[in-house]
Protein backbone atom coordinates (compact mmCIF):
# COMPACT_ATOMS: atom_id res chain seq x y z
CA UNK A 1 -5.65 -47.65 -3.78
CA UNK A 2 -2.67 -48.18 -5.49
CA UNK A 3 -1.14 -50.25 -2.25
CA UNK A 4 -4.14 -52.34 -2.50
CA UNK A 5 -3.73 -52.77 -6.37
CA UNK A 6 0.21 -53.85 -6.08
CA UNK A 7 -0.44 -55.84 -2.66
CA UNK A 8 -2.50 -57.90 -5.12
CA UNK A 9 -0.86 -58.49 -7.82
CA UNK A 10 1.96 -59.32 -5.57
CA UNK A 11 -0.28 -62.12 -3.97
CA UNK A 12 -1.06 -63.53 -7.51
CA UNK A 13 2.33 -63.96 -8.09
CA UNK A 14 3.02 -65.32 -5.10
CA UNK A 15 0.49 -67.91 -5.54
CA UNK A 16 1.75 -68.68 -8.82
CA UNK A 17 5.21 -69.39 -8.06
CA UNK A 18 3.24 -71.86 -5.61
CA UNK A 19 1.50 -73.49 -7.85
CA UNK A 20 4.39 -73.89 -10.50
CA UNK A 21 6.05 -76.65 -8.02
CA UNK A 22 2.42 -78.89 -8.29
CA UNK A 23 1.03 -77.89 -11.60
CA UNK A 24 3.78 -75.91 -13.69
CA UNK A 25 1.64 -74.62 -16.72
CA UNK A 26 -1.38 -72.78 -14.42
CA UNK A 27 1.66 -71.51 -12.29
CA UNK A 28 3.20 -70.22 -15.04
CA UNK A 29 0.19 -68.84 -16.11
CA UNK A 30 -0.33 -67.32 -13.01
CA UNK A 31 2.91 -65.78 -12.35
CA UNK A 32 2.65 -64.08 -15.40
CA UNK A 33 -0.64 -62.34 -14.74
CA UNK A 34 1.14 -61.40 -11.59
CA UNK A 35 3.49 -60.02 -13.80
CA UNK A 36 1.04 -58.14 -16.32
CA UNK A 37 -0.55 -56.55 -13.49
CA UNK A 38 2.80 -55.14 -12.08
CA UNK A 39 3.50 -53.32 -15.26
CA UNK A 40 0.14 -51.92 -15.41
CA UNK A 41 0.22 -50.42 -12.23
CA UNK A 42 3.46 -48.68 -12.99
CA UNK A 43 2.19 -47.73 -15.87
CA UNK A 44 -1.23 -46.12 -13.97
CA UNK A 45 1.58 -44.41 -11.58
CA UNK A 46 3.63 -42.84 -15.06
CA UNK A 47 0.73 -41.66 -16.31
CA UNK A 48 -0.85 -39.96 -12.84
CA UNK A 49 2.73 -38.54 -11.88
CA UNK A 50 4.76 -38.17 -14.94
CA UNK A 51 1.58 -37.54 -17.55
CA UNK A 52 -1.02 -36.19 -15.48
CA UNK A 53 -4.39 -35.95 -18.02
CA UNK A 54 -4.94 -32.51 -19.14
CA UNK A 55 -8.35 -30.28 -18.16
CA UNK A 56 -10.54 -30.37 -20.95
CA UNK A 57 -10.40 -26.85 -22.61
CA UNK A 58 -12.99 -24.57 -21.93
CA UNK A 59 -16.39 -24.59 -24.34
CA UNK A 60 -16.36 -21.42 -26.68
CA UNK A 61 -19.98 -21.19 -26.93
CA UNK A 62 -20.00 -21.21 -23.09
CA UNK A 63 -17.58 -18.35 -23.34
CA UNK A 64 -19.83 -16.50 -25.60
CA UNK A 65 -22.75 -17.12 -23.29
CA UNK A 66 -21.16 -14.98 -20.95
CA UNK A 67 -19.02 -13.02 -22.83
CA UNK A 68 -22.73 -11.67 -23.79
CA UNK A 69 -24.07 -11.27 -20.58
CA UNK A 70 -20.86 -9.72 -18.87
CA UNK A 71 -20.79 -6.82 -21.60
CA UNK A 72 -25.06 -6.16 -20.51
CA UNK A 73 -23.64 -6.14 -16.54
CA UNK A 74 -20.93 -3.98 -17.11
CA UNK A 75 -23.01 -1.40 -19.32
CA UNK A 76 -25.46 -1.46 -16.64
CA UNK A 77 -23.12 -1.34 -13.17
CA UNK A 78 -22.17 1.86 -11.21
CA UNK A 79 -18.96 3.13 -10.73
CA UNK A 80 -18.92 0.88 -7.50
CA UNK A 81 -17.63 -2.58 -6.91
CA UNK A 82 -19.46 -5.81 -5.44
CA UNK A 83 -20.12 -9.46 -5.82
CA UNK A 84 -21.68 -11.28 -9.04
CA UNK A 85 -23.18 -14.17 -8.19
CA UNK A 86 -22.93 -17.31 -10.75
CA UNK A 87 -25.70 -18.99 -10.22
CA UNK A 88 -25.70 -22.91 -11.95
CA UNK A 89 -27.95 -25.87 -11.72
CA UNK A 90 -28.01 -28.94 -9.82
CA UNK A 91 -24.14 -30.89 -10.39
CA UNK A 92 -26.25 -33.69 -12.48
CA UNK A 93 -27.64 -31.15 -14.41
CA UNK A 94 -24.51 -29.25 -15.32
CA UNK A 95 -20.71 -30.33 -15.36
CA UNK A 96 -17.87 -29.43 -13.97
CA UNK A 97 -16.29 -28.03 -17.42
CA UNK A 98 -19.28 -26.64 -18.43
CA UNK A 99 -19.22 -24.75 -14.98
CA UNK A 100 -15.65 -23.84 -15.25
CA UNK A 101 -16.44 -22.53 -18.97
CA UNK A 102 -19.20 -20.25 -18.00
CA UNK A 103 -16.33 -18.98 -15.22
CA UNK A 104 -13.93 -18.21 -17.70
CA UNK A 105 -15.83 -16.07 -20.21
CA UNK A 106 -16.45 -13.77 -17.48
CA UNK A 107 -12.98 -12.98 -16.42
CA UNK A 108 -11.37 -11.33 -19.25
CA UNK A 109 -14.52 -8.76 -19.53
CA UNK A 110 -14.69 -8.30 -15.40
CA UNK A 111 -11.17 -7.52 -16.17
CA UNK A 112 -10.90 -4.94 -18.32
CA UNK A 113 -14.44 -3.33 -16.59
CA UNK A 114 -13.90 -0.23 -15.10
CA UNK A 115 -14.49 -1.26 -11.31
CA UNK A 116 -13.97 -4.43 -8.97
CA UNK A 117 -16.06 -7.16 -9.44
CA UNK A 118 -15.73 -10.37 -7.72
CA UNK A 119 -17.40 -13.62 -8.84
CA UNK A 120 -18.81 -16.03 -6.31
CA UNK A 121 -20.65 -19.45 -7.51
CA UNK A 122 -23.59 -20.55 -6.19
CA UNK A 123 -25.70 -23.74 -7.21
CA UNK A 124 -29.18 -24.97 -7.31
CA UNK A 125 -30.47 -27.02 -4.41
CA UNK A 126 -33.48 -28.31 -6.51
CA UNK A 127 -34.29 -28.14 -10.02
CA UNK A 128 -34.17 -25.19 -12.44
CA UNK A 129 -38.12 -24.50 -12.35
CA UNK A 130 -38.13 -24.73 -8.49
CA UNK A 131 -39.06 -21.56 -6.74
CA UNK A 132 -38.13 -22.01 -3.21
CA UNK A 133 -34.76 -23.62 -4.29
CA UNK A 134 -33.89 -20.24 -5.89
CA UNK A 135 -34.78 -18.04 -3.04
CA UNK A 136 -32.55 -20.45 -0.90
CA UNK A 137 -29.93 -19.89 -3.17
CA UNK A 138 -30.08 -16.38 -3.34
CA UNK A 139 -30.26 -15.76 0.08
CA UNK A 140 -26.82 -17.05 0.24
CA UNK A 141 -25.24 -13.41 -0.81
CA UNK A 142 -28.50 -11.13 -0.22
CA UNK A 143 -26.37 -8.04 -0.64
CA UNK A 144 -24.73 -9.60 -3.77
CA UNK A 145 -24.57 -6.58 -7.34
CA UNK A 146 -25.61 -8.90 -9.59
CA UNK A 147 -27.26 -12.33 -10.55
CA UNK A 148 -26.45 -14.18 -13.07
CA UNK A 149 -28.12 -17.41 -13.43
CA UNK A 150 -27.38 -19.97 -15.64
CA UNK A 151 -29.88 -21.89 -14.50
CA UNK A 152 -32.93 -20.01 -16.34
CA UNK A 153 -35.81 -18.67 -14.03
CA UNK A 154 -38.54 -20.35 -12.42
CA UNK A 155 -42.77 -19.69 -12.89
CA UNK A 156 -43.56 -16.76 -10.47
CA UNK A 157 -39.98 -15.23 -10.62
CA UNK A 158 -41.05 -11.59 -10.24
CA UNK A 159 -40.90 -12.31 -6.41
CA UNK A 160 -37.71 -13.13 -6.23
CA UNK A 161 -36.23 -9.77 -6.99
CA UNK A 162 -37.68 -5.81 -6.65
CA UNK A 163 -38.18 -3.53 -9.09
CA UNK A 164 -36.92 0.42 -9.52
CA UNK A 165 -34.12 2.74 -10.40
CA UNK A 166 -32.11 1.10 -7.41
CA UNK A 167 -32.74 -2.06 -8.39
CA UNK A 168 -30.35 -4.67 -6.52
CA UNK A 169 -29.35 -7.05 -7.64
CA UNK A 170 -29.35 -6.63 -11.45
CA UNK A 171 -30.59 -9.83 -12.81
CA UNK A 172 -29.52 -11.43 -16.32
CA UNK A 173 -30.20 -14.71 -17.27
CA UNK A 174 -29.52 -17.41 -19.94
CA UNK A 175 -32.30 -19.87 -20.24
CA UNK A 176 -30.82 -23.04 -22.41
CA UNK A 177 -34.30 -24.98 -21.84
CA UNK A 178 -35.77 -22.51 -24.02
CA UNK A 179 -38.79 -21.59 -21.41
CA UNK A 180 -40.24 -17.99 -21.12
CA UNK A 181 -40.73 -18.10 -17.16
CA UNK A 182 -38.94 -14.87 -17.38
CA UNK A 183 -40.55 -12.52 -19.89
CA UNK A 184 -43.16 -11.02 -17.25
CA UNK A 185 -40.35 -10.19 -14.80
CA UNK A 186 -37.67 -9.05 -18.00
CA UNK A 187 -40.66 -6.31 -19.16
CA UNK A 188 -40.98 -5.52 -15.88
CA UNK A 189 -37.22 -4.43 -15.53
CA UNK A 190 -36.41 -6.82 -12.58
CA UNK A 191 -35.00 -8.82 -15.00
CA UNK A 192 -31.93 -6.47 -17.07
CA UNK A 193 -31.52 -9.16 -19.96
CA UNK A 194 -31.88 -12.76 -21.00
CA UNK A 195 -29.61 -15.02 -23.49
CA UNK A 196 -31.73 -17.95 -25.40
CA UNK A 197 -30.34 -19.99 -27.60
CA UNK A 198 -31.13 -18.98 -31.34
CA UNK A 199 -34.04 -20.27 -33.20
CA UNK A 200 -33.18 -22.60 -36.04
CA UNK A 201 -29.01 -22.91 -35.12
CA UNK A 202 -27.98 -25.91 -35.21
CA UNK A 203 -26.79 -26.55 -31.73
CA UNK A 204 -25.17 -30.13 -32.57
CA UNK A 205 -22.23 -27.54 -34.02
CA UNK A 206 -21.89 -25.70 -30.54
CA UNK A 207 -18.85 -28.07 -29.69
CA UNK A 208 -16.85 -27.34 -32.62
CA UNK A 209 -17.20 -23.84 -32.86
CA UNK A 210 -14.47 -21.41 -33.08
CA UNK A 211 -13.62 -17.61 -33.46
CA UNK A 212 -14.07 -14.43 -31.03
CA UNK A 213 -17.00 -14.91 -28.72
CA UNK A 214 -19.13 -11.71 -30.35
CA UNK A 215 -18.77 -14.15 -33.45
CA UNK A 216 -19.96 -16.97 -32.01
CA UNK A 217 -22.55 -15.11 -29.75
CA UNK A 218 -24.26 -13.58 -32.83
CA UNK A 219 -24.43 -16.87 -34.90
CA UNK A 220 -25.92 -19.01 -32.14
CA UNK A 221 -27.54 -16.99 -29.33
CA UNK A 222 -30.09 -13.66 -28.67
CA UNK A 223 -30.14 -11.50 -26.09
CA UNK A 224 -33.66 -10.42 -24.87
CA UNK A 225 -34.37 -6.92 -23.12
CA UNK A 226 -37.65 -5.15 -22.13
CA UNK A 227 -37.24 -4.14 -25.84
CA UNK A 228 -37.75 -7.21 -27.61
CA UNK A 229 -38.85 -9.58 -24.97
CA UNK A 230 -42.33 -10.42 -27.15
CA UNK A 231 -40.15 -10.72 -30.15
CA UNK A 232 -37.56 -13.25 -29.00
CA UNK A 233 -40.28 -15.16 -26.40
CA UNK A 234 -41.98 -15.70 -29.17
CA UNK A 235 -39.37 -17.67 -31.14
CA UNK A 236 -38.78 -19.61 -28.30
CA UNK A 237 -42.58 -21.56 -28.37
């Protein structure tokens, strides 16, 4: 790209010198947009080479999201190790960052957990309320410890997972869309726990927030469990 950029403004100065011997003011004029596109190519290169743009930093309510549900999967695991699965949403349904952010506020608690944990994303064929794209997506690491999807649960969910003392996988969730698709399957126990966003926060704030992540859990979030799953699906109507 960047050959192509300078072989052109190469050419327009070329043509302008041209033109200065037959008409001098449009080859001056030309030459010096010749010139004005040299200098902002080497500026482009300074910037890409020299100033490379910095990643944008991770979101701390996105942190919190999963600073939340990594605390319910390590209170639940066995002293034996495995792979989590991160499961996310279509690309055009959730960005990069937001991806990497979810990533992030894992690590420091699968860290400090008392076994090996390893962390494998997996996205969404389909959309968020589609059945069959789940089980597709799931059947990627069928022997996989735990689920975590931050893609909510579709209608019908209870099929997608068994139920009993050896559960596996153990299944939490954070449903942003506010849907209760997964209260049958959370009483049930196939489902260990759920994040929703808090009734009445103001969410417009999320991007600004700041502090630890059990701050900023508590102020914008609640986590549903077989306990309270009436409780908190009720709020969410």
């Amino acid at each position: 790209m960047t050959i192509l950029l300078l072989s052109a403004v190469l050419a327009i100065a070329g043509m302008g010198a041209w033109m200065n011997r037959r008409w001098p003011v449009w080859g001056q004029a030309t030459i010096a947009l010749g010139i004005l596109g040299l200098v902002g190519v080497v500026i482009v290169q300074v910037r890409q080479n020299i100033l490379p743009p910095q990643p944008k930093a991770s979101g701390r309510c996105e942190i919190a999201v999963s600073y939340g549900l990594a605390n319910c999967l390590l209170g639940d695991v066995s002293d034996q190790g495995g792979t989590v699965v991160l499961l996310f949403p279509q690309r055009r349904n959730m960005d990069e960052n937001t991806e990497r952010s979810y990533e992030d506020g894992f690590v420091p608690a699968l860290r400090h957990g008392r076994i090996k944990l390893n962390l494998k994303a997996v996205r969404l064929k389909g959309e968020n309320g589609d059945l069959a794209a789940f089980k597709e997506a799931l059947a990627q690491d069928p022997e996989a410890a735990a689920i975590i999807s931050y893609a909510g649960m579709p209608a019908g969910c209870e099929a997608l997972f068994p139920t009993g003392q050896q559960q596996k996988p153990l299944v939490y969730v954070y449903d942003s869309e506010k849907t209760t698709r997964w209260l049958g399957a959370l009483k049930e126990g196939r489902i260990r726990a759920v994040v929703v966003p808090r009734p009445g926060a103001d969410l417009r704030g999320r991007e600004k927030a700041a502090g630890m992540p059990e701050a900023i859990f508590e102020k914008y979030y609640l986590l549903a469990t077989a306990a309270n799953a009436d409780e908190v699906a009720a709020g969410q109507k």
